[in-house]
N, C-alpha and C. Protein backbone atom coordinates (compact mmCIF):
# COMPACT_ATOMS: atom_id res chain seq x y z
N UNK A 1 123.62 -189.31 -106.76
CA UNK A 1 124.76 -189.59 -107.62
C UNK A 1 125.43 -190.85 -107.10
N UNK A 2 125.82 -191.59 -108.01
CA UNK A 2 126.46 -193.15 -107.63
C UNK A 2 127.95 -193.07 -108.02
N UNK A 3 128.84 -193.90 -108.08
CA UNK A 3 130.02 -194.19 -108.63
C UNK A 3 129.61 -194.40 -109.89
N UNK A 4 128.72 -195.52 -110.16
CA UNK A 4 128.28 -196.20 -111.56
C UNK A 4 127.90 -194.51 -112.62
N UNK A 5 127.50 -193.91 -112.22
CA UNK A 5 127.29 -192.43 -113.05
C UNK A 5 128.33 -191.26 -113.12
N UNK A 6 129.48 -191.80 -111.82
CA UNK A 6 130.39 -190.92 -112.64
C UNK A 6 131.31 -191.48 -113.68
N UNK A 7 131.69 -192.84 -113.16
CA UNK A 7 132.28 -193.70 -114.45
C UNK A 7 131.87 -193.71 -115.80
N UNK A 8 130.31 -194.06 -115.98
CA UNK A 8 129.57 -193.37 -117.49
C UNK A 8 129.89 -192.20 -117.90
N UNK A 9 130.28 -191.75 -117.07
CA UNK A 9 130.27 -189.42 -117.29
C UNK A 9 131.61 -189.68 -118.02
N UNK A 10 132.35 -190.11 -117.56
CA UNK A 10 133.87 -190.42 -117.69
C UNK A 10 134.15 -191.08 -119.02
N UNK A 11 133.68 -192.25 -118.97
CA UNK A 11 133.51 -193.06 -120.00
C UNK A 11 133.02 -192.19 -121.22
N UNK A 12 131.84 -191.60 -121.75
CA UNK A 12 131.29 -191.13 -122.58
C UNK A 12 131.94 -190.06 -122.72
N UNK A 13 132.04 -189.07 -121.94
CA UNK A 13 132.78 -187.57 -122.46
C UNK A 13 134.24 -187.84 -122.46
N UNK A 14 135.09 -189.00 -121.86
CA UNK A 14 136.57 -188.52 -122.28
C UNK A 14 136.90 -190.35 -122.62
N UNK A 15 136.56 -190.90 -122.72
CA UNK A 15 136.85 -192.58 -123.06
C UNK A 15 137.62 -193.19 -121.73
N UNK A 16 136.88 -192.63 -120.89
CA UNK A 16 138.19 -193.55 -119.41
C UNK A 16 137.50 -194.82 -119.20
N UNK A 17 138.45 -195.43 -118.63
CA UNK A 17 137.74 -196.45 -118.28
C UNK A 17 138.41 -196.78 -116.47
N UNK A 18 137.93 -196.44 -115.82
CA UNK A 18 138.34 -196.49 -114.45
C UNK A 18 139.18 -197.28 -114.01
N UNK A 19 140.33 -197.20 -113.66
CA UNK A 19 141.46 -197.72 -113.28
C UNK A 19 141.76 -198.16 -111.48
N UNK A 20 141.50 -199.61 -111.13
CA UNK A 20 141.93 -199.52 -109.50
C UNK A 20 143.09 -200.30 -109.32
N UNK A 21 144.01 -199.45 -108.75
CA UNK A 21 145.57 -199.64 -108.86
C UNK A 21 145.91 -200.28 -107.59
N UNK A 22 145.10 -200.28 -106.62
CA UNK A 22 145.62 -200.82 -105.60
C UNK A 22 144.64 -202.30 -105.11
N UNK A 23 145.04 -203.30 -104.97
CA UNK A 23 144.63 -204.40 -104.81
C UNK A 23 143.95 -204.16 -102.88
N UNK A 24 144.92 -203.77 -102.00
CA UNK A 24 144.46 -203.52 -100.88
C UNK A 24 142.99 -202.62 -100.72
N UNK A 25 142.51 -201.71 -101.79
CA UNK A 25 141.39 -200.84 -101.64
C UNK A 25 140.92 -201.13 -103.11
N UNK A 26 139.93 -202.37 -103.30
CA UNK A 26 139.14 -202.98 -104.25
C UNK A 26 138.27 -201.66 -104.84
N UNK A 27 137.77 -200.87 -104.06
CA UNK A 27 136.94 -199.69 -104.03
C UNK A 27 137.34 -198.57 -104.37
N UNK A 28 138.79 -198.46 -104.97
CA UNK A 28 139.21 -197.04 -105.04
C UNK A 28 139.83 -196.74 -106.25
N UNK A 29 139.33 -195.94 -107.03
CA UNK A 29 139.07 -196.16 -108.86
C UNK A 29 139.53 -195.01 -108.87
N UNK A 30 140.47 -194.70 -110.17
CA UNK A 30 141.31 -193.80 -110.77
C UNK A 30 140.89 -193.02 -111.91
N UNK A 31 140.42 -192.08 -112.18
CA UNK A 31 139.91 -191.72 -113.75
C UNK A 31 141.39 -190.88 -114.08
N UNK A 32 142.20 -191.00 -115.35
CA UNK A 32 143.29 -190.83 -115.82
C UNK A 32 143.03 -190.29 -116.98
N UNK A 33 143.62 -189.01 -117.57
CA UNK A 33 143.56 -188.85 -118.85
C UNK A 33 144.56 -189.77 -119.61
N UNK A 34 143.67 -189.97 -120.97
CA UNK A 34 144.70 -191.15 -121.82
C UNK A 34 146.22 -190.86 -121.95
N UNK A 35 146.01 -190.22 -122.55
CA UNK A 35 147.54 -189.22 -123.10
C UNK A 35 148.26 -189.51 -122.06
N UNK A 36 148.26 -189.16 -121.40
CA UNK A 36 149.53 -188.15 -120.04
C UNK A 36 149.52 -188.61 -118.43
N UNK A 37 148.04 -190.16 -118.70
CA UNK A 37 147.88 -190.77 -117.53
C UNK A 37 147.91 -189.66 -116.20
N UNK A 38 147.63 -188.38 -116.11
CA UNK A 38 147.62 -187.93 -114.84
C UNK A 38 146.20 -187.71 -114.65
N UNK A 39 145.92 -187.91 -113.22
CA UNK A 39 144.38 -188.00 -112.49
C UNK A 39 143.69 -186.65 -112.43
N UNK A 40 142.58 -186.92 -112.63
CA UNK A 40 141.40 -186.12 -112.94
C UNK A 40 140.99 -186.38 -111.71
N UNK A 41 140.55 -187.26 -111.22
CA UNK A 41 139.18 -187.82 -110.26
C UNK A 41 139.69 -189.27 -109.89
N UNK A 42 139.02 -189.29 -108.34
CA UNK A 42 139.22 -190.61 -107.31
C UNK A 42 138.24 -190.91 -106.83
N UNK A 43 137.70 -191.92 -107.07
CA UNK A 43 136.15 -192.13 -106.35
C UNK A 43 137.14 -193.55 -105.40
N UNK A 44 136.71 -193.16 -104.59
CA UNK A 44 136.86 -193.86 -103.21
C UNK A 44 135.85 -193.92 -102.33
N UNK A 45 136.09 -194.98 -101.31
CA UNK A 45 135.22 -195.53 -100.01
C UNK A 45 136.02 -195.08 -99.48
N UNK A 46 135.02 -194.13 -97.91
CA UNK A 46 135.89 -194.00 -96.60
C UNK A 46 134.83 -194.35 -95.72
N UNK A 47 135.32 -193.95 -94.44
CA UNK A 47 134.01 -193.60 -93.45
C UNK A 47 133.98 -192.39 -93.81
N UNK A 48 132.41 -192.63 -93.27
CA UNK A 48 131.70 -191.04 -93.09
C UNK A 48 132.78 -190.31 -92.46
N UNK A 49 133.27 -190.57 -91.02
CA UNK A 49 133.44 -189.96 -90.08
C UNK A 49 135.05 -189.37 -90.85
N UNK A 50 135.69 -189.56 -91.70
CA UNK A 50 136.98 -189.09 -92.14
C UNK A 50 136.60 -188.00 -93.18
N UNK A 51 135.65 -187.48 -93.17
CA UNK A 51 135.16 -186.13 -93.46
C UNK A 51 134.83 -184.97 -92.77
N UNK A 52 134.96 -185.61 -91.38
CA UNK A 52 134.22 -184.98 -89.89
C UNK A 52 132.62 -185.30 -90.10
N UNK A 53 131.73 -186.21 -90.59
CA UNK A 53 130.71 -186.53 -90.10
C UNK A 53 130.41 -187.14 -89.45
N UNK A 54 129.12 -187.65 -88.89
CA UNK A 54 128.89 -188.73 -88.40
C UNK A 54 128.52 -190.13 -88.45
N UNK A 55 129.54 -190.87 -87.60
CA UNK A 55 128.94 -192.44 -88.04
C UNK A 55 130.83 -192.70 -88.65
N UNK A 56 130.50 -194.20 -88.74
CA UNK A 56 131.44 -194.59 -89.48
C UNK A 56 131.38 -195.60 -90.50
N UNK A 57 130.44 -195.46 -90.87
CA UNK A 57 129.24 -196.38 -92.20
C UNK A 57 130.15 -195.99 -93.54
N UNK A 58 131.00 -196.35 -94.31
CA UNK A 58 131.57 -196.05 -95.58
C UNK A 58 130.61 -195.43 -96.59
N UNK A 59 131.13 -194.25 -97.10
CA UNK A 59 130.71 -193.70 -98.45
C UNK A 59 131.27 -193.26 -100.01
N UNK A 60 130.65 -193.33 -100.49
CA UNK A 60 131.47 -193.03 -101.55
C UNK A 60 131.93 -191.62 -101.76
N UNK A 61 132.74 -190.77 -102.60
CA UNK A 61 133.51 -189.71 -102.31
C UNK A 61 134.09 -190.00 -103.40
N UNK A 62 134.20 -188.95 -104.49
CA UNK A 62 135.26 -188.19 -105.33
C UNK A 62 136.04 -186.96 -105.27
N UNK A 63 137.18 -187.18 -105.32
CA UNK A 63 138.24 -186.16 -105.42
C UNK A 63 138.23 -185.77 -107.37
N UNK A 64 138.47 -184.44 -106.83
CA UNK A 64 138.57 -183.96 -107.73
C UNK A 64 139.88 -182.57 -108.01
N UNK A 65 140.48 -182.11 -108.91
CA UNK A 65 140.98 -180.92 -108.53
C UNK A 65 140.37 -179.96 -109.07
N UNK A 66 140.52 -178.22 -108.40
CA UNK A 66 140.03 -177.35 -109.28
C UNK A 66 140.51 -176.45 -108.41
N UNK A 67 140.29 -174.79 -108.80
CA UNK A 67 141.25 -173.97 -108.63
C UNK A 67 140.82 -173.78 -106.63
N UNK A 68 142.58 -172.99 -106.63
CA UNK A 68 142.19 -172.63 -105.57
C UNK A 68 141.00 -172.11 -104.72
N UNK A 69 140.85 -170.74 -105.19
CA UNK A 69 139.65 -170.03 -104.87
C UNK A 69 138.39 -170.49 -105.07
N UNK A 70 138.25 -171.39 -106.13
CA UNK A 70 136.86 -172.01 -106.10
C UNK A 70 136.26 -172.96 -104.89
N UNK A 71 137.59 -173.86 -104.83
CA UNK A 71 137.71 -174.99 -103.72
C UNK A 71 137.34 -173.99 -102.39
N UNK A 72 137.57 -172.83 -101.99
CA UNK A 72 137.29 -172.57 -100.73
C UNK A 72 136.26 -171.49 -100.78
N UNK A 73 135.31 -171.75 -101.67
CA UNK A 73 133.86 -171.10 -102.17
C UNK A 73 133.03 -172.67 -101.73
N UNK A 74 133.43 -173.34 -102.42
CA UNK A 74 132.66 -174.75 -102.35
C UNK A 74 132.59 -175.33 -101.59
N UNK A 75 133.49 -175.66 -100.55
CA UNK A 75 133.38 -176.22 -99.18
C UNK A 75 132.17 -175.73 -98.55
N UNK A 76 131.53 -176.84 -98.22
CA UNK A 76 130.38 -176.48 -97.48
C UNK A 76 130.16 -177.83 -96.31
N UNK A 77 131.14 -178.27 -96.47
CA UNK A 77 131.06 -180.07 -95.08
C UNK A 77 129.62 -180.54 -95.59
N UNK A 78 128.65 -180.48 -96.63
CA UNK A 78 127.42 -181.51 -96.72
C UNK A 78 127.57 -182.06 -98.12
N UNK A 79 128.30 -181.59 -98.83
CA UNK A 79 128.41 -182.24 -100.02
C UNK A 79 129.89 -181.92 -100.15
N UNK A 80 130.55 -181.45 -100.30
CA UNK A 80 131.87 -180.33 -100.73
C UNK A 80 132.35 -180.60 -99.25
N UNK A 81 133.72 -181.08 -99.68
CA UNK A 81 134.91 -180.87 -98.10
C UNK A 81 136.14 -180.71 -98.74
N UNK A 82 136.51 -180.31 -97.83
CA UNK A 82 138.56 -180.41 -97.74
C UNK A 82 138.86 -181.93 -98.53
N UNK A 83 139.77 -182.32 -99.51
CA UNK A 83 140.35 -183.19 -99.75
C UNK A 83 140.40 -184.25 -98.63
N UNK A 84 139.68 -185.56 -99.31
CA UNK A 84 140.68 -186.22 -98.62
C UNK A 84 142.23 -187.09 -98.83
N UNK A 85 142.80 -187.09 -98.24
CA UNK A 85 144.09 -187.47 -99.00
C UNK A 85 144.80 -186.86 -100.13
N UNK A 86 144.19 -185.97 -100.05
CA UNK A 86 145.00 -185.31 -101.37
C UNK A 86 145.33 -183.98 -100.76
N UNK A 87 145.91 -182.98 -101.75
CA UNK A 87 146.34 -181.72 -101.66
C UNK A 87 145.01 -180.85 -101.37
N UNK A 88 145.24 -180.14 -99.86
CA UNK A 88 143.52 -179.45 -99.76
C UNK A 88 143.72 -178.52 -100.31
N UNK A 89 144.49 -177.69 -100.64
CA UNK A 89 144.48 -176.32 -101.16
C UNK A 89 143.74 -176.52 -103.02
N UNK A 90 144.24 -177.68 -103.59
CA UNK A 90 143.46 -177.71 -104.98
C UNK A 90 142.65 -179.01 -105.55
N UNK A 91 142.59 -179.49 -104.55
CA UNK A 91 141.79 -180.79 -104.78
C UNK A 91 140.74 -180.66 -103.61
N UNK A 92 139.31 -181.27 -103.77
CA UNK A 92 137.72 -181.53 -102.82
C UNK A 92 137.76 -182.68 -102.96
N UNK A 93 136.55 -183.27 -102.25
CA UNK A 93 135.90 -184.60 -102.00
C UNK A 93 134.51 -184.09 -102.04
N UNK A 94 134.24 -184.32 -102.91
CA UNK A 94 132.33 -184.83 -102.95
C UNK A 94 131.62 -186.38 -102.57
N UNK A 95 130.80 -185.55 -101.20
CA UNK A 95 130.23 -186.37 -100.76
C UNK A 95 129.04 -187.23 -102.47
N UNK A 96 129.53 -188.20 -102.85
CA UNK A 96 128.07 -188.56 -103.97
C UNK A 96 126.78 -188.80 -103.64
N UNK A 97 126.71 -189.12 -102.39
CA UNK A 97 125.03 -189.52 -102.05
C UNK A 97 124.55 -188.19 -101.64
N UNK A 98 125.06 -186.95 -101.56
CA UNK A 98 124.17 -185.43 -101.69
C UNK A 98 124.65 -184.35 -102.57
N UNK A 99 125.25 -185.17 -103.46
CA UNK A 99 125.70 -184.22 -104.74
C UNK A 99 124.95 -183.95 -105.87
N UNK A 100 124.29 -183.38 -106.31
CA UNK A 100 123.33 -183.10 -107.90
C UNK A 100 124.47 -183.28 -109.06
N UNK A 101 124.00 -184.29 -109.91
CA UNK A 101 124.31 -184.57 -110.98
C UNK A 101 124.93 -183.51 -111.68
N UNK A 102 124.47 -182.47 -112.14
CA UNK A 102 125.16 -181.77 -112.79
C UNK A 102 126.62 -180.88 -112.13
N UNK A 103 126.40 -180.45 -110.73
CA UNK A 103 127.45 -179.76 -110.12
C UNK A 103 128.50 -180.92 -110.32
N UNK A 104 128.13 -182.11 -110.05
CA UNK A 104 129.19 -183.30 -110.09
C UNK A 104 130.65 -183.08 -111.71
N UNK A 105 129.00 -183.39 -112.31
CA UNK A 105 129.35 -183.78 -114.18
C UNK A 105 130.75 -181.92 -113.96
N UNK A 106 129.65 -181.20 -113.72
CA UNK A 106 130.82 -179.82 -113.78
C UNK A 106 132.13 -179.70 -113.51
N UNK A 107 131.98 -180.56 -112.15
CA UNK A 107 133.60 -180.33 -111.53
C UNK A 107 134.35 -181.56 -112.17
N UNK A 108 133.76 -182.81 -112.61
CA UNK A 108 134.58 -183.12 -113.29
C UNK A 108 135.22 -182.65 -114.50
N UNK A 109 134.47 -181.94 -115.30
CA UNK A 109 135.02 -181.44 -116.74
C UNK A 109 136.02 -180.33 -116.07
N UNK A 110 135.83 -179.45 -114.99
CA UNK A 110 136.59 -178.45 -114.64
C UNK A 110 138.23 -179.38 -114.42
N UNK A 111 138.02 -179.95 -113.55
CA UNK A 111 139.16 -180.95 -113.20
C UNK A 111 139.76 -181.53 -114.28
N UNK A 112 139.08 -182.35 -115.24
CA UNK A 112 139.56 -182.81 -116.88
C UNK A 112 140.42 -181.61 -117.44
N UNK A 113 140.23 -180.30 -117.39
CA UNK A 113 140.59 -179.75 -117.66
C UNK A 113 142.05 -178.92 -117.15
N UNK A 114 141.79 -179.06 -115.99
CA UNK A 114 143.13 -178.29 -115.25
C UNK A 114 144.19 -179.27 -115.17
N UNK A 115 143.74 -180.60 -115.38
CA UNK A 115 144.95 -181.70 -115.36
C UNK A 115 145.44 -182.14 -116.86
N UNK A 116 145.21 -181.75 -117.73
CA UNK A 116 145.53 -181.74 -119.06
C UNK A 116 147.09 -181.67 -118.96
């Protein structure tokens, strides 16, 4: 999974067009519902290592929100972690370079949805 395929996901099922608000982090893209401008999804660059992995080689990573109880089913530290920067109790970070396309596409529509 790339950035470039969740932006299409985004693009095609809800018309976003990825938003990067901060000039200091060129890399860190906003998906917003139209209406009501509140965030769905953050695809960002970190290091590895601000996930607790190893290395400090930057990756890509989407936040997403979704319910409590799911979020602490899904954590698994290889794809699925604790938020970063965000609220851990209802927001993850998916690792994208070991995420399957569809679990991805899922949690975004789940997330599209709870931020309505």
């Amino acid at each position: 999974m790339t950035r470039e395929t969740v932006f299409k996901y985004a693009k095609e099922k809800y018309g976003t067009i990825p938003d990067h608000p901060w000039k200091k982090y060129p890399k860190y893209a906003i998906l917003r519902h139209l209406k009501n401008q509140k965030w769905y999804g953050a695809v960002i660059n970190i290091p590895r290592n601000k996930l607790g992995l190893n290395g400090d080689d930057a990756v890509d990573v989407l936040n997403v929100k979704c319910e409590k109880n799911l979020a602490i089913l899904l954590k698994d530290n290889k794809a699925i972690f604790s938020a970063y920067h965000m609220n851990k109790k209802n927001w993850i970070s998916i690792l994208l370079e070991k995420a399957e396309n569809k679990m991805v596409f899922d949690l975004i529509s789940q997330s599209y949805k709870i931020t309505l």
